[in-house]
PDB file of N, CA and C in Angstrom:
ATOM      1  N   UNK A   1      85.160  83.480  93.580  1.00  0.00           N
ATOM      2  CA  UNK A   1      86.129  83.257  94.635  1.00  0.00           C
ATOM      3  C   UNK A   1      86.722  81.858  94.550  1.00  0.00           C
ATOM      4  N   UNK A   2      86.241  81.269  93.367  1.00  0.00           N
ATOM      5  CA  UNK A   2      87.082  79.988  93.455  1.00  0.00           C
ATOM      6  C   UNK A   2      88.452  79.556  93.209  1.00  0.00           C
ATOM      7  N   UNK A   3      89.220  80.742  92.463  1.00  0.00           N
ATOM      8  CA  UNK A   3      90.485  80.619  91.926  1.00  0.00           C
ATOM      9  C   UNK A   3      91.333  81.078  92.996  1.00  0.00           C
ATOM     10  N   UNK A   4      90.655  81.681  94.735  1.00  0.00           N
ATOM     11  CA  UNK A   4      91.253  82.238  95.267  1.00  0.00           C
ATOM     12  C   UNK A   4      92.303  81.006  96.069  1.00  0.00           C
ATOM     13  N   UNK A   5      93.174  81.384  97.126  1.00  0.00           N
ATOM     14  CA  UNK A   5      93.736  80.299  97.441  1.00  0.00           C
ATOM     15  C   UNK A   5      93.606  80.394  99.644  1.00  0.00           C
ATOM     16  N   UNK A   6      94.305  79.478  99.849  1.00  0.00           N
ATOM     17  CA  UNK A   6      93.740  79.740 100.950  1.00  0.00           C
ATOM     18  C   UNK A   6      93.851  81.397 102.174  1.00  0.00           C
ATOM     19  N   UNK A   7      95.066  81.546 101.709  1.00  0.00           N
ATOM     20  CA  UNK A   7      95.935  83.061 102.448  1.00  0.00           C
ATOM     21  C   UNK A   7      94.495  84.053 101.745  1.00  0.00           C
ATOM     22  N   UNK A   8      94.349  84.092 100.596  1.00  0.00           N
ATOM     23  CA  UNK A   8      93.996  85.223 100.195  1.00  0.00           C
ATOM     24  C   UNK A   8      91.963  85.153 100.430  1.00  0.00           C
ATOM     25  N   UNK A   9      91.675  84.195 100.705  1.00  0.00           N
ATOM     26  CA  UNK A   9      89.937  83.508 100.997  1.00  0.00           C
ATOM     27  C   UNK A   9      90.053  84.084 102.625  1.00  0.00           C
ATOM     28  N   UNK A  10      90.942  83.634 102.955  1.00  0.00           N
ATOM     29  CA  UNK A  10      90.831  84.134 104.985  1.00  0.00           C
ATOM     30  C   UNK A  10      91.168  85.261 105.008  1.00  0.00           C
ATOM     31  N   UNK A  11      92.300  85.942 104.242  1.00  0.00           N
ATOM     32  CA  UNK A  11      92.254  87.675 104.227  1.00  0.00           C
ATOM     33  C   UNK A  11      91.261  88.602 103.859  1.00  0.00           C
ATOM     34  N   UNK A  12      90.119  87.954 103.285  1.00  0.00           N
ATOM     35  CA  UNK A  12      89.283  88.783 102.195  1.00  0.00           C
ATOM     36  C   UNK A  12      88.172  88.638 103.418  1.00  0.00           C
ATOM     37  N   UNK A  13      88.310  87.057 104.034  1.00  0.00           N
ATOM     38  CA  UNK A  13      87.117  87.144 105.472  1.00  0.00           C
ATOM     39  C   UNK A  13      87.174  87.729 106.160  1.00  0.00           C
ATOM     40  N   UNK A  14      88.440  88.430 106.431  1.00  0.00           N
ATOM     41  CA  UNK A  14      89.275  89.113 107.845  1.00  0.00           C
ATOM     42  C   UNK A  14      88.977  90.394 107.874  1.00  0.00           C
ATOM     43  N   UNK A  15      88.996  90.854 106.270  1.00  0.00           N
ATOM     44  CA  UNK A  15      88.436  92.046 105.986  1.00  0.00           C
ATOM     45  C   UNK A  15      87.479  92.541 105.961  1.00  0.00           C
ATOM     46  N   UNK A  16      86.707  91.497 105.415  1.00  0.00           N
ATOM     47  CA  UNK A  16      85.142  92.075 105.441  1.00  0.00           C
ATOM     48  C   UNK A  16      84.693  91.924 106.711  1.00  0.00           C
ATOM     49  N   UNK A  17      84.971  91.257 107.377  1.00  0.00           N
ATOM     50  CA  UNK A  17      84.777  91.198 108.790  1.00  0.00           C
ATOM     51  C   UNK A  17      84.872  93.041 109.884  1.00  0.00           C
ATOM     52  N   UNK A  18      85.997  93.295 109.479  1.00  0.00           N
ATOM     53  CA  UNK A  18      86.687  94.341 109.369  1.00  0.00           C
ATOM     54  C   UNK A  18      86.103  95.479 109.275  1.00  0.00           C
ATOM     55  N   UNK A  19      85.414  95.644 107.974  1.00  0.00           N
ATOM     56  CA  UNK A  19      85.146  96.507 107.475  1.00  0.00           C
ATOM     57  C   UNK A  19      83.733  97.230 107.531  1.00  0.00           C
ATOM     58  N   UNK A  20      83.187  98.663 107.545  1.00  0.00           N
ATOM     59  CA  UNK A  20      82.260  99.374 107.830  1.00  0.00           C
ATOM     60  C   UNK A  20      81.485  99.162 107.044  1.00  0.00           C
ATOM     61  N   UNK A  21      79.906  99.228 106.982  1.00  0.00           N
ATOM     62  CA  UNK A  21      79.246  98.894 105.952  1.00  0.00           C
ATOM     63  C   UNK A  21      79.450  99.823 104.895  1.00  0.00           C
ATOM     64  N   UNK A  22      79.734 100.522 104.359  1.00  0.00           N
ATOM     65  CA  UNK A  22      80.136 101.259 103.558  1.00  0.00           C
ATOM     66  C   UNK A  22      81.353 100.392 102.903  1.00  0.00           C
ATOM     67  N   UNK A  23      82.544  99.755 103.365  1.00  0.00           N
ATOM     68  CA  UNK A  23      83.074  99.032 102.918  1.00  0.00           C
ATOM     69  C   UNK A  23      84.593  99.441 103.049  1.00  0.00           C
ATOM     70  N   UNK A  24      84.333 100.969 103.995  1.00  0.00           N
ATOM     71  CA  UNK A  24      85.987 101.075 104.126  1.00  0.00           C
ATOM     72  C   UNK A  24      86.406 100.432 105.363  1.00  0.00           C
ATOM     73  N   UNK A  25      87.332 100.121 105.170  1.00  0.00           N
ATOM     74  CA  UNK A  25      88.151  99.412 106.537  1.00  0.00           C
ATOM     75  C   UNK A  25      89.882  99.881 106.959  1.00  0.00           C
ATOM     76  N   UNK A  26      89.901  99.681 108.019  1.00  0.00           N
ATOM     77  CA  UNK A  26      91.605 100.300 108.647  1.00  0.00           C
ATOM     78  C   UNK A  26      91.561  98.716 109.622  1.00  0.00           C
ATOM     79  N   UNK A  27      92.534  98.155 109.227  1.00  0.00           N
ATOM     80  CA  UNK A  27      92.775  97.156 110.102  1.00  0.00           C
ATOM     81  C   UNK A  27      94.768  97.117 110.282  1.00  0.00           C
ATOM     82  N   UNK A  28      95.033  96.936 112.108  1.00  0.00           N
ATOM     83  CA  UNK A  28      96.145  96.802 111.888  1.00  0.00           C
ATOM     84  C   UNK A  28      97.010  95.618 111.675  1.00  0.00           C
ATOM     85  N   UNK A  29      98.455  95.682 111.450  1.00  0.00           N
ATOM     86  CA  UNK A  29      98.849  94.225 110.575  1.00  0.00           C
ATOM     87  C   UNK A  29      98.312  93.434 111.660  1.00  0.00           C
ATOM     88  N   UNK A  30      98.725  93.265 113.308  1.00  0.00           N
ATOM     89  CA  UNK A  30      98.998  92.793 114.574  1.00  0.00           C
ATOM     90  C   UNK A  30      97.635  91.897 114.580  1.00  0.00           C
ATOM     91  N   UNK A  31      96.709  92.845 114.007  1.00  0.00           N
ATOM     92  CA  UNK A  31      95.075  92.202 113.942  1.00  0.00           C
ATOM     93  C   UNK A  31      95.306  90.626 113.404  1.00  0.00           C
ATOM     94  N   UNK A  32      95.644  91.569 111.805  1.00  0.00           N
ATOM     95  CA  UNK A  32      95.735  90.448 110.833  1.00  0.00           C
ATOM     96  C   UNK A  32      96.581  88.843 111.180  1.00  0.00           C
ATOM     97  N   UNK A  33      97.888  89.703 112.019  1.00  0.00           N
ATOM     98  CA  UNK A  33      98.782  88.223 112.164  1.00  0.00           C
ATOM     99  C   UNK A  33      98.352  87.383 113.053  1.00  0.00           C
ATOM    100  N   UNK A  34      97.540  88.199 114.285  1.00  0.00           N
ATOM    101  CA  UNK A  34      96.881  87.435 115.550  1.00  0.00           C
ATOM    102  C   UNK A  34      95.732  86.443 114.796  1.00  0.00           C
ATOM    103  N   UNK A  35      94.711  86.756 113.565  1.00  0.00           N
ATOM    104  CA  UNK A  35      93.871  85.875 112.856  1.00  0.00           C
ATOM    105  C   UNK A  35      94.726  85.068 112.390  1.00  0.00           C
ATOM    106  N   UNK A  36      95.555  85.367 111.394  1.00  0.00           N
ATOM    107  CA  UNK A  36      96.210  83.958 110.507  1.00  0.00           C
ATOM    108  C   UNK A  36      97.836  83.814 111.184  1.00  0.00           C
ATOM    109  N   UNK A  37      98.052  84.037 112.242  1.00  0.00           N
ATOM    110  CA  UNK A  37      99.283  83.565 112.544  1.00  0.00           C
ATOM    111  C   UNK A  37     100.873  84.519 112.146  1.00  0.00           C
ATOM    112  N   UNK A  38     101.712  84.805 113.183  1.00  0.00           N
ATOM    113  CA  UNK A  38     102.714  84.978 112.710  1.00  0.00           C
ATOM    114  C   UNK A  38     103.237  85.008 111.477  1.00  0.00           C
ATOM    115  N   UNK A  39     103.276  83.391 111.097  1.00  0.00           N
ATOM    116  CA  UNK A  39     103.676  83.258 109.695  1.00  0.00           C
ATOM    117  C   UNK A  39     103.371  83.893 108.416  1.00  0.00           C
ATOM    118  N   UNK A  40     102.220  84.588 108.278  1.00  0.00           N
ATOM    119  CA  UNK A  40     101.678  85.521 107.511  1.00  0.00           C
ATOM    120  C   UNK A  40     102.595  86.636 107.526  1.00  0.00           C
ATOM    121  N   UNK A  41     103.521  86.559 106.442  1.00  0.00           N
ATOM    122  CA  UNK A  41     104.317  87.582 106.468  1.00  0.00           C
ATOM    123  C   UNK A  41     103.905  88.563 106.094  1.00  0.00           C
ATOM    124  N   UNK A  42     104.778  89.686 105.752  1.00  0.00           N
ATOM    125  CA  UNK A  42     104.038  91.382 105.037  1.00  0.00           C
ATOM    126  C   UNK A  42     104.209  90.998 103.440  1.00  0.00           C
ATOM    127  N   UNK A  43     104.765  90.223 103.017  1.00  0.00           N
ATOM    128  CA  UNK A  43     105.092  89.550 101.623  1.00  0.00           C
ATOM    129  C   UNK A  43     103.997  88.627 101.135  1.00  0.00           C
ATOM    130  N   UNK A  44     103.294  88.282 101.747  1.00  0.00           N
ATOM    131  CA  UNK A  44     102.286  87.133 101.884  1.00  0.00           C
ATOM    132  C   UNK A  44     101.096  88.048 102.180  1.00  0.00           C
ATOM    133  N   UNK A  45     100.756  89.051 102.712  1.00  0.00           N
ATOM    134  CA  UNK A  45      99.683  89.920 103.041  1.00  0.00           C
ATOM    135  C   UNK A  45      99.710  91.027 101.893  1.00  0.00           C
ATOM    136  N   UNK A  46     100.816  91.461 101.363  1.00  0.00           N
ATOM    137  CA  UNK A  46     100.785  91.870  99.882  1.00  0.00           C
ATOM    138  C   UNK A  46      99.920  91.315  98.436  1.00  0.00           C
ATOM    139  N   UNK A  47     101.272  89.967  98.524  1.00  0.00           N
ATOM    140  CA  UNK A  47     100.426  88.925  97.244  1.00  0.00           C
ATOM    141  C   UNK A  47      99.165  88.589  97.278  1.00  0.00           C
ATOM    142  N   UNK A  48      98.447  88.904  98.880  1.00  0.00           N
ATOM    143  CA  UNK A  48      96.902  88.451  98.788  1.00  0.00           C
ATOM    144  C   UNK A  48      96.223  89.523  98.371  1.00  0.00           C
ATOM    145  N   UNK A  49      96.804  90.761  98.952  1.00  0.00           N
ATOM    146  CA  UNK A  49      96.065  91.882  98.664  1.00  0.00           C
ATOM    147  C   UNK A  49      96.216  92.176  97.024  1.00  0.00           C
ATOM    148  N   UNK A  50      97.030  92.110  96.336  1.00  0.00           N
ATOM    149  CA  UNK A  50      97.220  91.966  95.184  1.00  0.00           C
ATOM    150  C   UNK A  50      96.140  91.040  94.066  1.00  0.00           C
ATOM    151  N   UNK A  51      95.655  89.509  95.058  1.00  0.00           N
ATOM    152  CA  UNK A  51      95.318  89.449  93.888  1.00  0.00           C
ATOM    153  C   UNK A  51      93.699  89.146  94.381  1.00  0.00           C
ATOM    154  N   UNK A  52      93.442  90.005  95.921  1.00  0.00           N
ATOM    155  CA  UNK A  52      92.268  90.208  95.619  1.00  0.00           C
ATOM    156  C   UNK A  52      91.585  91.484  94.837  1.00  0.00           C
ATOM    157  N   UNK A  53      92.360  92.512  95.336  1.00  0.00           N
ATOM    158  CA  UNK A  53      92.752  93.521  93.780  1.00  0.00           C
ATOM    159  C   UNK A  53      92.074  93.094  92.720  1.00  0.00           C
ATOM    160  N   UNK A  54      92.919  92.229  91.945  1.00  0.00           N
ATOM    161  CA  UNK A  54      93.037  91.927  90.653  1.00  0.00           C
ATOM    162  C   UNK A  54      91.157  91.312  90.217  1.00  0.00           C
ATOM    163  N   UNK A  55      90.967  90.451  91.429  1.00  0.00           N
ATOM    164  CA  UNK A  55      89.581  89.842  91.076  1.00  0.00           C
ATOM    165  C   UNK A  55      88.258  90.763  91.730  1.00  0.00           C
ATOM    166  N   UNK A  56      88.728  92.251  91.425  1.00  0.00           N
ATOM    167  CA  UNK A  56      87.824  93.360  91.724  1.00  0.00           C
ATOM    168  C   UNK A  56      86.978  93.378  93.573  1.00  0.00           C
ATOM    169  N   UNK A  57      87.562  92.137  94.249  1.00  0.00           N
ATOM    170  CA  UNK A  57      87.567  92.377  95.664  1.00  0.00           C
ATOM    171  C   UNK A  57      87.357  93.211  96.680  1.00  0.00           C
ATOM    172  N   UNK A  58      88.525  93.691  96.802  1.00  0.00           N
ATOM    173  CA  UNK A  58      89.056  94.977  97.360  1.00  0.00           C
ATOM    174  C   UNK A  58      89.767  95.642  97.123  1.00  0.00           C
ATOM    175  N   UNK A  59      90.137  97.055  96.903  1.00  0.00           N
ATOM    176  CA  UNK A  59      90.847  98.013  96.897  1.00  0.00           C
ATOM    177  C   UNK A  59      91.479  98.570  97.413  1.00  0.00           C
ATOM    178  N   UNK A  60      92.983  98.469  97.584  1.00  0.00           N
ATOM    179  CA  UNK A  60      94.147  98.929  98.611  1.00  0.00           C
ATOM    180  C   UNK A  60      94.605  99.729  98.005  1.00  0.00           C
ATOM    181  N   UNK A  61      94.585 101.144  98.414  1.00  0.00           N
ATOM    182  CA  UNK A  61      96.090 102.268  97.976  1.00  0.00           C
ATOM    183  C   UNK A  61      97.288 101.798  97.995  1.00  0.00           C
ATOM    184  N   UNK A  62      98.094 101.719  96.832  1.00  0.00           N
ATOM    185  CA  UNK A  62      99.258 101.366  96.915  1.00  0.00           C
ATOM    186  C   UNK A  62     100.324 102.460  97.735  1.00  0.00           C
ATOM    187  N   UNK A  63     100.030 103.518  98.533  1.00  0.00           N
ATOM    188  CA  UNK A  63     100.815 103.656  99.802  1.00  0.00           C
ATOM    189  C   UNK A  63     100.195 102.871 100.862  1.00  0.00           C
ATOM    190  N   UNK A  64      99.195 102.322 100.808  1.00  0.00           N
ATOM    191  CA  UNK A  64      99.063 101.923 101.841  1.00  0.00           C
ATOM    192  C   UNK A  64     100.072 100.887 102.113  1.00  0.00           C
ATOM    193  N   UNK A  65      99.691  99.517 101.038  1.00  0.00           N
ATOM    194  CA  UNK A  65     100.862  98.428 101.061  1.00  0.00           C
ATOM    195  C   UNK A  65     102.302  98.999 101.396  1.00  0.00           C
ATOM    196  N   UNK A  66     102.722  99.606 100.880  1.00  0.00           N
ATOM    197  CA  UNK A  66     104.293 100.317 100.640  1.00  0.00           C
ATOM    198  C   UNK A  66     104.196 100.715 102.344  1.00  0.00           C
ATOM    199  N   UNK A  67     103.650 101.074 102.874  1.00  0.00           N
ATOM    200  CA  UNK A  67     103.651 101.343 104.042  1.00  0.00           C
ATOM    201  C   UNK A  67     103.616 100.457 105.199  1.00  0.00           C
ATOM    202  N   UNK A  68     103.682  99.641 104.724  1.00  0.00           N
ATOM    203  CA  UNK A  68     103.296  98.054 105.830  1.00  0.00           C
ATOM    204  C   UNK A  68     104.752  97.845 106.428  1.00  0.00           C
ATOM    205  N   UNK A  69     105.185  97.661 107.849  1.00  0.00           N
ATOM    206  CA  UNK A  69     106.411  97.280 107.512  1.00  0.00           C
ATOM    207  C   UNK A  69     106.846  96.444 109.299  1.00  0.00           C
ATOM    208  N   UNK A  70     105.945  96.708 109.829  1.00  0.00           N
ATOM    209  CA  UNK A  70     106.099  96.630 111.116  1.00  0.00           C
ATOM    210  C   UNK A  70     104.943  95.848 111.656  1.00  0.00           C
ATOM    211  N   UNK A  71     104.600  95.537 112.990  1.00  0.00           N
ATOM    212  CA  UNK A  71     102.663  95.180 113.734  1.00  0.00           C
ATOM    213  C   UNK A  71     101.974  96.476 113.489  1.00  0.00           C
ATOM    214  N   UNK A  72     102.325  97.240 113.795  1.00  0.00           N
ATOM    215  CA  UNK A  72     101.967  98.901 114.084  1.00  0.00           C
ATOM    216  C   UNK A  72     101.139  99.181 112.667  1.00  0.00           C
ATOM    217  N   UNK A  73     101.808  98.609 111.685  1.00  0.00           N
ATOM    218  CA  UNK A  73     101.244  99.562 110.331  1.00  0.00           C
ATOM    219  C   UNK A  73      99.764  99.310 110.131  1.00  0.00           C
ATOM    220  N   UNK A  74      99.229  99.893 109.680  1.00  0.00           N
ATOM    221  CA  UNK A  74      98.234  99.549 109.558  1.00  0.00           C
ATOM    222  C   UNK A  74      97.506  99.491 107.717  1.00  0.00           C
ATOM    223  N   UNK A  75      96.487  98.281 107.499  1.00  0.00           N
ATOM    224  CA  UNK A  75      96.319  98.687 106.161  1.00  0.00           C
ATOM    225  C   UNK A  75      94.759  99.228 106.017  1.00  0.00           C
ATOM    226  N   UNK A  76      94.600  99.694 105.024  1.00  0.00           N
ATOM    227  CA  UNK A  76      93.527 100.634 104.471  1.00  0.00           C
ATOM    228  C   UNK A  76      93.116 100.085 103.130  1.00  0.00           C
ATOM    229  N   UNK A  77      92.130 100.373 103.339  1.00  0.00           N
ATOM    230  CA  UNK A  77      91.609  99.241 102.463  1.00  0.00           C
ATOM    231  C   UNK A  77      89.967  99.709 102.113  1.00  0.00           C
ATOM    232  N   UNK A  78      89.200  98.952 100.614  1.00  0.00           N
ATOM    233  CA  UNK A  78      88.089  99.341 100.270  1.00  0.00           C
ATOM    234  C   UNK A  78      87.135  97.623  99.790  1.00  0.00           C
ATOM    235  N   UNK A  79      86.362  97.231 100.440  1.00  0.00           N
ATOM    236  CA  UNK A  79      86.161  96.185 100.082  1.00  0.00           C
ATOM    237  C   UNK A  79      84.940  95.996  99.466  1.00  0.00           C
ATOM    238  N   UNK A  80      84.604  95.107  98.267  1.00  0.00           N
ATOM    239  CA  UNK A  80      83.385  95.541  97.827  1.00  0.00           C
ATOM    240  C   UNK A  80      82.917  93.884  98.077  1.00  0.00           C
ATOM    241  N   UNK A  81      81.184  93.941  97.612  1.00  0.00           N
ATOM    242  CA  UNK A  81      80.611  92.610  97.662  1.00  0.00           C
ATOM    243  C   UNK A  81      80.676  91.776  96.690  1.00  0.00           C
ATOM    244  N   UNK A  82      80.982  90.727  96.851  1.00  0.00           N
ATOM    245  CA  UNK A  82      80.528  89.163  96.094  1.00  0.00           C
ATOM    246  C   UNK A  82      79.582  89.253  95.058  1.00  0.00           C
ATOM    247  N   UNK A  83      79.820  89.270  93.919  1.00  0.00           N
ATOM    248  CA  UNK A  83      78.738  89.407  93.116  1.00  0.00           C
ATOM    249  C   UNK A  83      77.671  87.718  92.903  1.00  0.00           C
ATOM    250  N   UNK A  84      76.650  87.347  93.274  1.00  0.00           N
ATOM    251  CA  UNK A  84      76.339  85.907  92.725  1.00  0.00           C
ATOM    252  C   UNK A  84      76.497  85.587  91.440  1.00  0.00           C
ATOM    253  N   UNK A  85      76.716  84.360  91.282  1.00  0.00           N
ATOM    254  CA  UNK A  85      76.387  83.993  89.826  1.00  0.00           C
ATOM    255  C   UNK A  85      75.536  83.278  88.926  1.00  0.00           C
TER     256      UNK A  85
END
C-alpha cells in the first residue's frame, strides 16, 4: 500500500470499513462524499477504484463504475485483505 496515494488509501479505508466480512460491500456515492468531501468527484472515485484494482485490492464490476453518476448510485464492490510482507 505504499505506492497508494492519498484519495485512493482513504477509499480503500472507507471500504473496508464498509464491507461484510466476506468482503462484499454496496456503499452509496453520498456515503463516500460525506467521508472524503464533496470534492471527491465520480472521476476521482473511479481513478481510485481503478488503481486499487490494479494492486489486487478490490474488485469493482465495471457496470458498476459505468453506473455511478449521481449521490444515489451506488458502488459494488469486492474487497480483499492486505497481504503482510
Amino acid at each position: 500500500m505504499d505506492n497508494l496515494n492519498t484519495d485512493e488509501t482513504r477509499l480503500y479505508l472507507i471500504l473496508l470499513a464498509n464491507s461484510g466480512q466476506n468482503g462484499d460491500g454496496k456503499i452509496l456515492l453520498r456515503v463516500i462524499n460525506g467521508v472524503l468531501g464533496e470534492g471527491f468527484s465520480i472521476d476521482r472515485l473511479r481513478a481510485a477504484c481503478c488503481k486499487l484494482s490494479e494492486y489486487g485490492l478490490i474488485e469493482v464490476p465495471a457496470s458498476s463504475l459505468e453506473q455511478i453518476n449521481d449521490n444515489d448510485s451506488k458502488l459494488v464492490y469486492k474487497i480483499f485483505p492486505v497481504e503482510s510482507s
